[in-house]
Protein backbone atom coordinates (compact mmCIF):
# COMPACT_ATOMS: atom_id res chain seq x y z
CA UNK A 1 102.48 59.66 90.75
CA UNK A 2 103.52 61.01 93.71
CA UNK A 3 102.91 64.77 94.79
CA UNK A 4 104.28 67.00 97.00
CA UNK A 5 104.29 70.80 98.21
CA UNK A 6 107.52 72.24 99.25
CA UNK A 7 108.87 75.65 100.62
CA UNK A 8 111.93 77.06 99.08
CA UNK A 9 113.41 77.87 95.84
CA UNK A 10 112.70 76.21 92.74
CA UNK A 11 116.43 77.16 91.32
CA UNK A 12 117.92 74.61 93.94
CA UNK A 13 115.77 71.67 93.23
CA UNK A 14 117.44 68.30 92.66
CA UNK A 15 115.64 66.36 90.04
CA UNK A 16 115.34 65.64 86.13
CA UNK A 17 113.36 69.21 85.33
CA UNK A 18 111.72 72.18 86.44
CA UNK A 19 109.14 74.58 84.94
CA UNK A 20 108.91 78.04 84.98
CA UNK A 21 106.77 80.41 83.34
CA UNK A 22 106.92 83.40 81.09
CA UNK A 23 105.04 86.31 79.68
CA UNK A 24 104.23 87.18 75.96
CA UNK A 25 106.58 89.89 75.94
CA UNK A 26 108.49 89.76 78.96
CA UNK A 27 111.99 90.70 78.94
CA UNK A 28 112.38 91.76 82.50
CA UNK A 29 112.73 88.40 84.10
CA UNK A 30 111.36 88.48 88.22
CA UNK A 31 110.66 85.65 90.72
CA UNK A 32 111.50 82.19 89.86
CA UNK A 33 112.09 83.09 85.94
CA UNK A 34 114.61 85.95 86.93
CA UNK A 35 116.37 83.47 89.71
CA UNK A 36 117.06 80.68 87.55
CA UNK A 37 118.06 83.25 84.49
CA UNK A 38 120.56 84.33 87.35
CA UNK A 39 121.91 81.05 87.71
CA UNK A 40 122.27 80.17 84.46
CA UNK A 41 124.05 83.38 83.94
CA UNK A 42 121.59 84.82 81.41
CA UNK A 43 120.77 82.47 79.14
CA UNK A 44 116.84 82.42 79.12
CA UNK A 45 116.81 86.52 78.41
CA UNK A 46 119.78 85.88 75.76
CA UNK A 47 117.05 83.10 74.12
CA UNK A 48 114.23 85.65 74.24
CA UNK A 49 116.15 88.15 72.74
CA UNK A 50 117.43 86.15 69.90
CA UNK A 51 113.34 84.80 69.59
CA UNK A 52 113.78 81.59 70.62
CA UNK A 53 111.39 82.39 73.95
CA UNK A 54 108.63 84.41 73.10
CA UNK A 55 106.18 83.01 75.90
CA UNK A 56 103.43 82.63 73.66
CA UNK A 57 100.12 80.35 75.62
CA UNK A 58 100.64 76.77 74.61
CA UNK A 59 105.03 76.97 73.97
CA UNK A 60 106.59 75.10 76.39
CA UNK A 61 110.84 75.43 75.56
CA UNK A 62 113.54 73.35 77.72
CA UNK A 63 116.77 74.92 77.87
CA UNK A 64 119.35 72.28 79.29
CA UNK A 65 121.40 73.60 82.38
CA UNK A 66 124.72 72.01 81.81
CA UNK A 67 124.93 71.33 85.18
CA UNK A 68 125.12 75.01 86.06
CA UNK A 69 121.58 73.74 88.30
CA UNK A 70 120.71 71.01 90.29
CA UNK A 71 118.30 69.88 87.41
CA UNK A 72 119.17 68.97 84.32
CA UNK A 73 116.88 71.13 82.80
CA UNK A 74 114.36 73.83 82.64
CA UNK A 75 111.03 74.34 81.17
CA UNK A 76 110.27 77.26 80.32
CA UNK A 77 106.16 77.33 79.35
CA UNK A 78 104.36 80.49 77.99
CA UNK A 79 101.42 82.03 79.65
CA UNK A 80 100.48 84.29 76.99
CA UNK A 81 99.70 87.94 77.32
CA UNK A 82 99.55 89.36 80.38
CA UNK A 83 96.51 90.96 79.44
CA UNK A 84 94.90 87.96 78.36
CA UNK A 85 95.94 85.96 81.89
CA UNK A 86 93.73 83.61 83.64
CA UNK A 87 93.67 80.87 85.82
CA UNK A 88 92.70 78.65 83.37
CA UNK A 89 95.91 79.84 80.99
CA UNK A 90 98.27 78.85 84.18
CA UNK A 91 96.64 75.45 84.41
CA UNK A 92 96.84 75.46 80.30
CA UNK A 93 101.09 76.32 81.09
CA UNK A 94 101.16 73.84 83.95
CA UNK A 95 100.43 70.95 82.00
CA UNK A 96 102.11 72.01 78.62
CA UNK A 97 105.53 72.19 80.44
CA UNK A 98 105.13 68.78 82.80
CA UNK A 99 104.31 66.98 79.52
CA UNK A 100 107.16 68.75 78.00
CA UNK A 101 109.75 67.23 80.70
CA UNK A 102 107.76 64.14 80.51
CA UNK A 103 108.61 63.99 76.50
CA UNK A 104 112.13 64.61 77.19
CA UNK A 105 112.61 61.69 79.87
CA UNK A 106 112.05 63.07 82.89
CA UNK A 107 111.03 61.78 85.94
CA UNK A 108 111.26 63.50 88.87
CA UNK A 109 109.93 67.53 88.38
CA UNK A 110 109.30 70.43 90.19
CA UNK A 111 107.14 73.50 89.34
CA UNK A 112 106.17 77.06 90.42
CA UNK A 113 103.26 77.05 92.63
CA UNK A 114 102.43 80.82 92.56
CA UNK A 115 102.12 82.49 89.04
CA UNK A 116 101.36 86.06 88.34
CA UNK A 117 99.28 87.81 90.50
CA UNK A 118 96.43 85.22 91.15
CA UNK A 119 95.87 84.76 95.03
CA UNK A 120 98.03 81.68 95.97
CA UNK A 121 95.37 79.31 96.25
CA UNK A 122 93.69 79.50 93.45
CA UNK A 123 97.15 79.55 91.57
CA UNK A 124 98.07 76.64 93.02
CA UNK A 125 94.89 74.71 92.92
CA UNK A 126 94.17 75.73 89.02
CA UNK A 127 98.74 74.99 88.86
CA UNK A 128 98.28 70.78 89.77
CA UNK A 129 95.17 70.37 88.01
CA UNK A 130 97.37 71.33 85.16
CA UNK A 131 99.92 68.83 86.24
CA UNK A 132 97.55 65.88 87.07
CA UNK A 133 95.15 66.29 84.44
CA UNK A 134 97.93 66.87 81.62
CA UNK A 135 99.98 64.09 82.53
CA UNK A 136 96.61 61.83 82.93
CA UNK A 137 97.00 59.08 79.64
CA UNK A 138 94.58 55.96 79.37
CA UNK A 139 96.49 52.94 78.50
CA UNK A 140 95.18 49.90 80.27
CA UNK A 141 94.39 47.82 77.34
CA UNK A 142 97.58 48.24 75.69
CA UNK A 143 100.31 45.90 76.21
CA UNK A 144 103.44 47.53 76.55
CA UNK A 145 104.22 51.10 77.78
CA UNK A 146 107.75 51.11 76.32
CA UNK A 147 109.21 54.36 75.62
CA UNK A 148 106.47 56.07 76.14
CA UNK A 149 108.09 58.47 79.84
CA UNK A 150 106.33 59.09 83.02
CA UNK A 151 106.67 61.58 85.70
CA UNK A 152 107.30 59.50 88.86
CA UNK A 153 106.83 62.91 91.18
CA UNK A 154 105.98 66.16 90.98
CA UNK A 155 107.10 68.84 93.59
CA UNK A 156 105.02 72.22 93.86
CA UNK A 157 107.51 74.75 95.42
CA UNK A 158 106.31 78.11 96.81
CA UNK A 159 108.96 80.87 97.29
CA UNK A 160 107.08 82.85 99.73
CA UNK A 161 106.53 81.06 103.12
CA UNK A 162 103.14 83.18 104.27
CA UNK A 163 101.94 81.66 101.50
CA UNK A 164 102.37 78.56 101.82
CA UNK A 165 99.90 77.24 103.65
CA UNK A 166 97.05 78.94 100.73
CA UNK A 167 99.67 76.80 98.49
CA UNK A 168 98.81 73.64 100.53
CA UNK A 169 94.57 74.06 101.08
CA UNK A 170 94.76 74.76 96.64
CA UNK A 171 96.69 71.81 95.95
CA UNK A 172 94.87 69.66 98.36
CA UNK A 173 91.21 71.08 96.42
CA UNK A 174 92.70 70.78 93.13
CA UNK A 175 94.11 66.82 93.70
CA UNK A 176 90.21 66.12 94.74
CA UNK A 177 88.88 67.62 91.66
CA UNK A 178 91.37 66.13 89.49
CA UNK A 179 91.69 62.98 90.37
CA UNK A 180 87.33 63.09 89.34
CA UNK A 181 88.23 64.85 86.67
CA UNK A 182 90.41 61.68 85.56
CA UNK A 183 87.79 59.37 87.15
CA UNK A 184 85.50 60.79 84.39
CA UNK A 185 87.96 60.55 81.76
CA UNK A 186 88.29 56.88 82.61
CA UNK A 187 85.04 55.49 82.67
CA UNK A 188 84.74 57.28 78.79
CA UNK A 189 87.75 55.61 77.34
CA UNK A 190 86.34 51.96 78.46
CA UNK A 191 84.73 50.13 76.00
CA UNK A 192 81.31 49.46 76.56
CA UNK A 193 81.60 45.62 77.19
CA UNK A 194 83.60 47.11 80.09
CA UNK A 195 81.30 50.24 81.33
CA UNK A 196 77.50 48.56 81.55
CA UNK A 197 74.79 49.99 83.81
CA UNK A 198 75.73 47.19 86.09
CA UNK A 199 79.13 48.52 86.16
CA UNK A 200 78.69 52.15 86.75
CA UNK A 201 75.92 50.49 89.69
CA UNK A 202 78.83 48.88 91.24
CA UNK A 203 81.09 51.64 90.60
CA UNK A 204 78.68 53.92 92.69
CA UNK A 205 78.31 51.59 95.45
CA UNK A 206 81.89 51.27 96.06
CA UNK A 207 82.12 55.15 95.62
CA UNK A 208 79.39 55.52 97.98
CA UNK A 209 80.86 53.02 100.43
CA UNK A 210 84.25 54.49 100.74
CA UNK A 211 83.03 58.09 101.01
CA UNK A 212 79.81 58.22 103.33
CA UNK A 213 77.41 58.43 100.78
CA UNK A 214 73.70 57.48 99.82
CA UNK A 215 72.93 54.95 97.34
CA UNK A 216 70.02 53.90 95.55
CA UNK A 217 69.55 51.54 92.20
CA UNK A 218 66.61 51.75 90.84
CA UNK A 219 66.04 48.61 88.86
CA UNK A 220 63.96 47.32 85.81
CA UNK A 221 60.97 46.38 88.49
CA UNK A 222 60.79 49.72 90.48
CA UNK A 223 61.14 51.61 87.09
CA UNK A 224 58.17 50.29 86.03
CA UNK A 225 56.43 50.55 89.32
CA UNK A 226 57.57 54.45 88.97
CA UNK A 227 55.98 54.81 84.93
CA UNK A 228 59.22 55.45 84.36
CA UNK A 229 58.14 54.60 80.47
CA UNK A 230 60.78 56.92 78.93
CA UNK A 231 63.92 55.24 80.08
CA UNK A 232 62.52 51.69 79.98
CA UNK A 233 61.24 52.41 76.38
CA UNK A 234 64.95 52.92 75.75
CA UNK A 235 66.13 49.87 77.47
CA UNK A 236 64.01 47.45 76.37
CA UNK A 237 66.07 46.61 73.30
CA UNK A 238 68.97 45.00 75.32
CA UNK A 239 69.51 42.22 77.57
CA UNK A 240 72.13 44.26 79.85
CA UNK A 241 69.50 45.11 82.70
CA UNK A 242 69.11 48.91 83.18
CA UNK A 243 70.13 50.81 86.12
CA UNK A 244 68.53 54.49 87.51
CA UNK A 245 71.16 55.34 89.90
CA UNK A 246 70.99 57.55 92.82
CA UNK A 247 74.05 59.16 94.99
CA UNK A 248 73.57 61.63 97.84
CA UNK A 249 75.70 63.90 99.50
CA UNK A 250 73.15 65.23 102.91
CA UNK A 251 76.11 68.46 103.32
CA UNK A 252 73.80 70.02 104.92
CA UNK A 253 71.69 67.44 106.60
CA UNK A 254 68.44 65.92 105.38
CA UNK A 255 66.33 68.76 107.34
CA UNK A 256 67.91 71.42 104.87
CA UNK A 257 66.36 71.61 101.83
CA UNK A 258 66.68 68.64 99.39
CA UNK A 259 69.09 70.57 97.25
CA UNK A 260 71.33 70.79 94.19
CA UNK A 261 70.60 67.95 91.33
CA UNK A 262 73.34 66.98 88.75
CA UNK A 263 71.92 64.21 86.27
CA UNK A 264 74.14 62.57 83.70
CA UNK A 265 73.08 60.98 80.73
CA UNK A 266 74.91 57.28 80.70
CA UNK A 267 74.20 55.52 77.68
CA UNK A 268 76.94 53.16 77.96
CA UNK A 269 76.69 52.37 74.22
CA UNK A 270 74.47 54.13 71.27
CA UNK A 271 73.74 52.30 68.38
CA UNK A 272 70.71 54.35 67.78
CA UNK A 273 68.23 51.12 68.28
CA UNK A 274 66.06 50.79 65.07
CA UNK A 275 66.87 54.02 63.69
CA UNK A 276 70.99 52.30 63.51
CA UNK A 277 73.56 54.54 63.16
CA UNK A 278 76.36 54.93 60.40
CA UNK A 279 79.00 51.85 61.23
CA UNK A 280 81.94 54.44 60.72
CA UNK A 281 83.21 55.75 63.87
CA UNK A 282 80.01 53.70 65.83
CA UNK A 283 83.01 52.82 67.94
CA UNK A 284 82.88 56.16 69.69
CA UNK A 285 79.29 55.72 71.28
CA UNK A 286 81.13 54.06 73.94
CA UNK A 287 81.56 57.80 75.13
CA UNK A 288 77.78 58.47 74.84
CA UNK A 289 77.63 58.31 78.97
CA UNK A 290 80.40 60.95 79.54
CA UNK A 291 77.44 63.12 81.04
CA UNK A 292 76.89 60.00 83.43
CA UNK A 293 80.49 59.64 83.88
CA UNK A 294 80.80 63.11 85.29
CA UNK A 295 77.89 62.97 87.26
CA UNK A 296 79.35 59.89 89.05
CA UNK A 297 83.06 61.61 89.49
CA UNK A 298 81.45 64.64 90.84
CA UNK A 299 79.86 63.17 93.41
CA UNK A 300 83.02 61.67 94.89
CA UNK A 301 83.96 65.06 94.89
CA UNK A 302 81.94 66.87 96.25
CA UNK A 303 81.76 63.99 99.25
CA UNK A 304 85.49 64.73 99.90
CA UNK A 305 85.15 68.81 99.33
CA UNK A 306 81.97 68.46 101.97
CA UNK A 307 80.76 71.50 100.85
CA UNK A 308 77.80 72.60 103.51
CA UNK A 309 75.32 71.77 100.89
CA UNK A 310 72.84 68.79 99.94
CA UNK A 311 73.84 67.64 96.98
CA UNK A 312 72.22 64.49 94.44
CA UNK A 313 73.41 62.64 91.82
CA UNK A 314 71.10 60.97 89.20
CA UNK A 315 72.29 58.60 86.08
CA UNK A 316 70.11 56.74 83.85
CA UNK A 317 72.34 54.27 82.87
CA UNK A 318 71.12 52.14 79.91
CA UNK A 319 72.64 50.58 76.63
CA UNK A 320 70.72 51.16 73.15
CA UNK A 321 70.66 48.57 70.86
CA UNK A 322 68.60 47.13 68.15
CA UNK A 323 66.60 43.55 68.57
CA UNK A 324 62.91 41.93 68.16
CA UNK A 325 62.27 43.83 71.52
CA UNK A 326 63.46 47.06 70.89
CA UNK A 327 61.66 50.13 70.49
CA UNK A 328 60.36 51.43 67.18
CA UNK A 329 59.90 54.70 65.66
CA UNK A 330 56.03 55.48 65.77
CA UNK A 331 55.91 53.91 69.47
CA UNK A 332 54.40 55.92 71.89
CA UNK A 333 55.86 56.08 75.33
CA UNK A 334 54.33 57.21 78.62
CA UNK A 335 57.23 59.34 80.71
CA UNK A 336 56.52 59.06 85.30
CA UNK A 337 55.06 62.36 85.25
CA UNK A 338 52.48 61.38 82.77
CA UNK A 339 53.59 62.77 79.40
CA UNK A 340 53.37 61.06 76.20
CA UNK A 341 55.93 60.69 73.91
CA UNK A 342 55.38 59.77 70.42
CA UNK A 343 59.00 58.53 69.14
CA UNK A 344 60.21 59.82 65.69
CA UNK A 345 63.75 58.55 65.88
CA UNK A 346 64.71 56.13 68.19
CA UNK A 347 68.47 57.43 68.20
CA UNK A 348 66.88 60.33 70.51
CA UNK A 349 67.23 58.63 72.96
CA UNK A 350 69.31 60.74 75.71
CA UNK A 351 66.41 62.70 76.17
CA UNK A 352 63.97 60.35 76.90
CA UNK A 353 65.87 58.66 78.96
CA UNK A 354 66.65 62.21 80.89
CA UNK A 355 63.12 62.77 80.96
CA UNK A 356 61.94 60.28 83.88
CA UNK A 357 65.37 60.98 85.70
CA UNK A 358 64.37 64.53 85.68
CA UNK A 359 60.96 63.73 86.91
CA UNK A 360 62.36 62.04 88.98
CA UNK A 361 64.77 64.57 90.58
CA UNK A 362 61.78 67.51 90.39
CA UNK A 363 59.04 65.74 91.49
CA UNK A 364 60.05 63.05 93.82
CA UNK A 365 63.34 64.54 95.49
CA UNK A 366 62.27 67.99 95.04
CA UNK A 367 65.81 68.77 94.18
CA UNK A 368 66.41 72.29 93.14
CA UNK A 369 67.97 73.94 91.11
CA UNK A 370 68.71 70.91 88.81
CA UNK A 371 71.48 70.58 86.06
CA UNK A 372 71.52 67.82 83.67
CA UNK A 373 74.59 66.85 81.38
CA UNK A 374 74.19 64.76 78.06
CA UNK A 375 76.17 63.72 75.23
CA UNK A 376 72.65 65.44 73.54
CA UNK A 377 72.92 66.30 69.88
CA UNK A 378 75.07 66.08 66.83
CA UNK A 379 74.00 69.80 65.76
CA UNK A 380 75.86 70.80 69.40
CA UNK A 381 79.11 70.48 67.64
CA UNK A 382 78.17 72.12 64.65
CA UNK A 383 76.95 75.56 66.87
CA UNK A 384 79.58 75.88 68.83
CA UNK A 385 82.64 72.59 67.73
CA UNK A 386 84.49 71.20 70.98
CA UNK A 387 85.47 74.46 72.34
CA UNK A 388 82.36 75.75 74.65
CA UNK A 389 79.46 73.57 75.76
CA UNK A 390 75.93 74.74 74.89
CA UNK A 391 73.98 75.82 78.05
CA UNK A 392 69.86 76.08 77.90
CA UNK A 393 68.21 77.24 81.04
CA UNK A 394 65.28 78.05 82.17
CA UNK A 395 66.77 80.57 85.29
CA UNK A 396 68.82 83.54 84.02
CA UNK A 397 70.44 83.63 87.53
CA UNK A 398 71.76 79.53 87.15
CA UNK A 399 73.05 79.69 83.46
CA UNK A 400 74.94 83.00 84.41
CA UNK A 401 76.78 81.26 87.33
CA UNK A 402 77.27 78.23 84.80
CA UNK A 403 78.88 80.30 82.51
CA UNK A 404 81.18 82.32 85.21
CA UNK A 405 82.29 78.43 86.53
CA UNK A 406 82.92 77.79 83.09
CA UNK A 407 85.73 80.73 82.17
CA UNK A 408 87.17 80.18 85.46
CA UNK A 409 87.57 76.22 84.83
CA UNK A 410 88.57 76.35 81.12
CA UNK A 411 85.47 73.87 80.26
CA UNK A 412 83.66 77.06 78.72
CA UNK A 413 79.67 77.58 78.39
CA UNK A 414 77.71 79.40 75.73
CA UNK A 415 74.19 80.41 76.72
CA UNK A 416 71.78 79.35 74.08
CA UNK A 417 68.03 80.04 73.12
CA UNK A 418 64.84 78.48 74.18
CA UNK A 419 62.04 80.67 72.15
CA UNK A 420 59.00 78.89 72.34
CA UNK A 421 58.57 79.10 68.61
CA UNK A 422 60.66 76.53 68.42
CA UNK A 423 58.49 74.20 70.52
CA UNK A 424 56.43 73.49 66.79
CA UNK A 425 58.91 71.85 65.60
CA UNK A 426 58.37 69.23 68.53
CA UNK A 427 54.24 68.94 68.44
CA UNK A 428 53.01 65.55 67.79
CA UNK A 429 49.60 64.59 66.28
CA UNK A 430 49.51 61.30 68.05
CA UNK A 431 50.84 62.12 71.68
CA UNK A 432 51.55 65.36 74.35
CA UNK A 433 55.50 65.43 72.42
CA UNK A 434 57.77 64.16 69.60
CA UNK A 435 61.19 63.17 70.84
CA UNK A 436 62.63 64.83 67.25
CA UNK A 437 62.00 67.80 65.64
CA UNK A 438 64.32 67.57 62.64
CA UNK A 439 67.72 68.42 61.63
CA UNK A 440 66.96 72.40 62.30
CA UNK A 441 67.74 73.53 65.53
CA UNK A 442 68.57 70.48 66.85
CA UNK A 443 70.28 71.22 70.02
CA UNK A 444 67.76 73.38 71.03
CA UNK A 445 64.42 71.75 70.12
CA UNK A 446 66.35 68.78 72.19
CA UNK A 447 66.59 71.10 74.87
CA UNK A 448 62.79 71.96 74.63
CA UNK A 449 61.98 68.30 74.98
CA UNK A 450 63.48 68.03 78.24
CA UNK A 451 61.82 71.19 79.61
CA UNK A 452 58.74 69.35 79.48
CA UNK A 453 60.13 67.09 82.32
CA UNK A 454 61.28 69.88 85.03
CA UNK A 455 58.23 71.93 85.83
CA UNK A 456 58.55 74.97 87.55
CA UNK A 457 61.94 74.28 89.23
CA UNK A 458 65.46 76.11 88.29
CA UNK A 459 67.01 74.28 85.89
CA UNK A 460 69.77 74.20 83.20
CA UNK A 461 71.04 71.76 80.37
CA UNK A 462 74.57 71.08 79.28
CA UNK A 463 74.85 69.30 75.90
CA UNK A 464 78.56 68.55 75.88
CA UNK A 465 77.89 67.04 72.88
CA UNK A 466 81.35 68.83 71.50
CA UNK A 467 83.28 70.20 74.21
CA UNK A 468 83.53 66.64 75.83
CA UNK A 469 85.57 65.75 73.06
CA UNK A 470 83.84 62.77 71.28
CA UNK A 471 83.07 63.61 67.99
CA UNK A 472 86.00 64.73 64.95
CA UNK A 473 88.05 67.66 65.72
CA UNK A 474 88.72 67.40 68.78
CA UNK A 475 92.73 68.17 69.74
CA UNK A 476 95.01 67.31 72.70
CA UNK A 477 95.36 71.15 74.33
CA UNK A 478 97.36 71.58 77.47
CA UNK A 479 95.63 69.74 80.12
CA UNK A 480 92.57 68.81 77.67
CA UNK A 481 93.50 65.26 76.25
CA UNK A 482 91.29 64.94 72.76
CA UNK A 483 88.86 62.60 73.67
CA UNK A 484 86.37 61.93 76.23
CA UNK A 485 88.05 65.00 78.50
CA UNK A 486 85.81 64.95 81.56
CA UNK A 487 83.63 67.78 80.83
CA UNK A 488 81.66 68.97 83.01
CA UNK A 489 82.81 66.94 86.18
CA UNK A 490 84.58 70.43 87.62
CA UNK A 491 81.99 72.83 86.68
CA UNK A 492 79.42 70.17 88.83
CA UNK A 493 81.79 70.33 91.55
CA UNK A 494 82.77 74.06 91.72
CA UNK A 495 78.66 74.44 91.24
CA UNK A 496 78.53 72.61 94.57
CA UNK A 497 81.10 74.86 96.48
CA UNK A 498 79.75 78.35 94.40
CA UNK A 499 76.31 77.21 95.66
CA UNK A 500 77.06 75.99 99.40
CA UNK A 501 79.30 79.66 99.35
CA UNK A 502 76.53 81.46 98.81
CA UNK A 503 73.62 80.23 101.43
């Protein structure tokens, strides 16, 4: 798809379809609304007054111009209540009204680049990460594409020419983040005889390659050499050969401090070993790296942002599978920083695998603070379902500025508790830890787990279990597609840029 900014006036653009955007409400029609009302000698406020418009968040109308425009037709996508407006309800408009045109057969599309009052570049960045990520569909294993529409081009027009140039710098940042976002997106639609450890591996290295960054694989061998027990206790039960892989943006050079740490749980597919899982919908666990998926997206992110920050990227990439060498419930497994785990269920896996990587990033890199992401728990989505993603921290200060990232880029946070009460529920008779502490309080005796793996250093968990949009439930919503969405490759990146803002 090609993308383009352009100075001018939207009512004069020559092309299938345009979008504009309207207020809950509104009846006094200004700025690009009012202009092409003008031109089409009313007709918009005639529709709103009959009902037919009301602007409400997630309507997207198209009145057809009869020619009276340059387009042959208009868009017209609610923002909601003005009261109620945000930056993540114009990239929620955005995307409802491109896939609107896109529905109707168009092609070639423009859209307003400044909405409301937001400040022009973070209208337009938040405006064509609406477009991209709304238009983004994954169809590479199907055969024909017939009837199906695509936008060819998409033309972001700003009105005002001081700000155009603001216009340019947020559509520039938003492509980058994007373009991740759909990286991330991607890699969790493959099927896992697609996406292996070895693939993600190579993915990284060409990632690193093309964008100046560090690499390291840490194989089968130097896993062992590291006690990294956890993760190879995991592993053991497949012949695809495990990968611990490393990225590293030096931002701020490698005599700064070491620096941020996002990890991402990739287990490219979950059958839940010895403890199998249900057959029906096993086809899903293809998804269960989406927190390594991210992880890897973000990075080539945050290597094209260059924020002036250090910045490392850790996934334990393994499969899980049952065989004669697999692991077993009742196994007890020795994590790198020397804690035993005595294994209850061997479909806990995430967090043992997240265990030595996190070990790994404390106590080796000395990264800090350090945020991991996992596909974690099943009980994740029955807290909060697939609209917020449960955040358990050990730094008041880092899950607050996870949770303000969050509202600002629609893939919302909900701080949850850590008392150590619940720690009983994870006490083992026969080693330092159980990897399961039952069905009650799942998500967060999970989360308890994988404190015992960070020490003393600032760190949060995101169990995306639900909000990445892998389980039942889940629905396409504006620029959210309803499965495997990408969450939380922009809250990783805009973590960077908050964090490298702030020193």
């Amino acid at each position: 798809m090609n993308l383009q900014v352009q100075a001018g006036d939207i009512a004069t653009f020559k092309g299938d379809g345009i979008v504009v955007y309207l207020f809950e409400g509104e009846t006094a029609l200004t700025g690009a609304t009012g202009a092409v009302d003008k031109l089409l000698n009313g007709l918009i406020g005639k529709l709103i007054a009959k009902g037919e418009l009301k602007g409400k968040l997630g309507s997207a109308t198209i009145v057809h111009t009869l020619e009276k425009l340059a387009t042959d037709r208009v868009c017209v996508a609610g923002l909601g209540k003005p009261n109620e407006f945000t930056l993540d309800r114009a990239r929620q408009a955005a995307a409802n009204g491109v896939k609107q045109l896109r529905g109707a057969g168009a092609h070639n599309v423009a859209v307003v680049a400044s909405v409301g009052e937001l400040e022009a570049e973070q209208s337009a960045q938040a405006i064509v990460e609406g477009v991209v990520l709304g238009l983004w569909r994954f169809r590479k294993y199907h055969s024909s594409n017939e009837d199906l529409g695509a936008i060819d081009a998409v033309t972001l027009i700003e009105s005002e020419r001081a700000k155009f140039d603001a216009v340019e710098r947020g559509v520039a940042r938003g492509v980058i983040i994007a373009d991740a976002t759909c990286l991330a997106r991607d890699l969790a639609n493959e099927p896992g005889n697609t996406v292996t450890p070895t693939y993600l591996a190579n993915l990284a290295r060409a990632i690193a390659t093309k964008h100046n960054l560090e690499l390291d694989v840490i194989d089968r061998a130097r896993a062992k050499e590291l006690g990294m027990g956890a993760f190879l206790g995991v592993a053991q039960g497949s012949d695809e050969p495990p990968a611990m892989i490393i990225l590293r943006y030096w931002g701020a050079g490698k005599n700064a401090a070491p620096g941020l740490g996002i990890i991402g749980k990739a287990i490219t597919f979950d059958s839940g070993g010895i403890s199998i899982k249900p057959s029906e919908n096993m086809q899903d666990m293809k998804g269960d790296m989406a927190g390594g998926a991210a992880t890897i997206a973000a990075m080539q992110a945050i290597a094209q942002l260059k924020p002036a920050i250090n910045v490392t990227g850790i996934v334990p990439a393994t499969e899980n599978l049952p065989s004669g060498k697999a692991f077993k419930p009742g196994d007890i497994l020795r994590a790198a920083n020397g804690k035993t785990i005595e294994v209850i269920s061997t479909d806990a896996e995430g967090r043992l695998v997240l265990a030595d990587a996190l070990v790994y990033a404390t106590q080796t890199l000395k990264l800090a603070p350090v945020v991991d992401a996992a596909t974690l728990t099943g009980a994740m989505l029955i807290a909060l379902g697939n609209h917020r993603t449960g955040v358990f921290a050990n730094d008041v200060a880092l899950s607050d500025l996870i949770f303000k990232i969050g509202e600002e880029t629609g893939e919302k946070m909900w701080t949850m508790p850590m008392d150590a009460e619940y720690a009983e529920q994870i006490k083992s008779d026969w080693a330092d830890v159980k990897n399961s502490g039952g069905r009650p309080a799942g998500s967060i005796t999970a989360a308890l787990f994988i404190k015992n793996f960070v020490g003393d250093t600032p760190w949060a968990h995101l169990d995306i279990a639900g909000s990445v949009g892998l389980f039942s439930g889940a629905k396409e919503n504006g620029y959210k597609n309803k499965w495997g969405n990408g969450t939380p490759t922009r809250t990783f990146i805009n973590l960077a840029l908050a964090l490298a803002a702030k020193k």
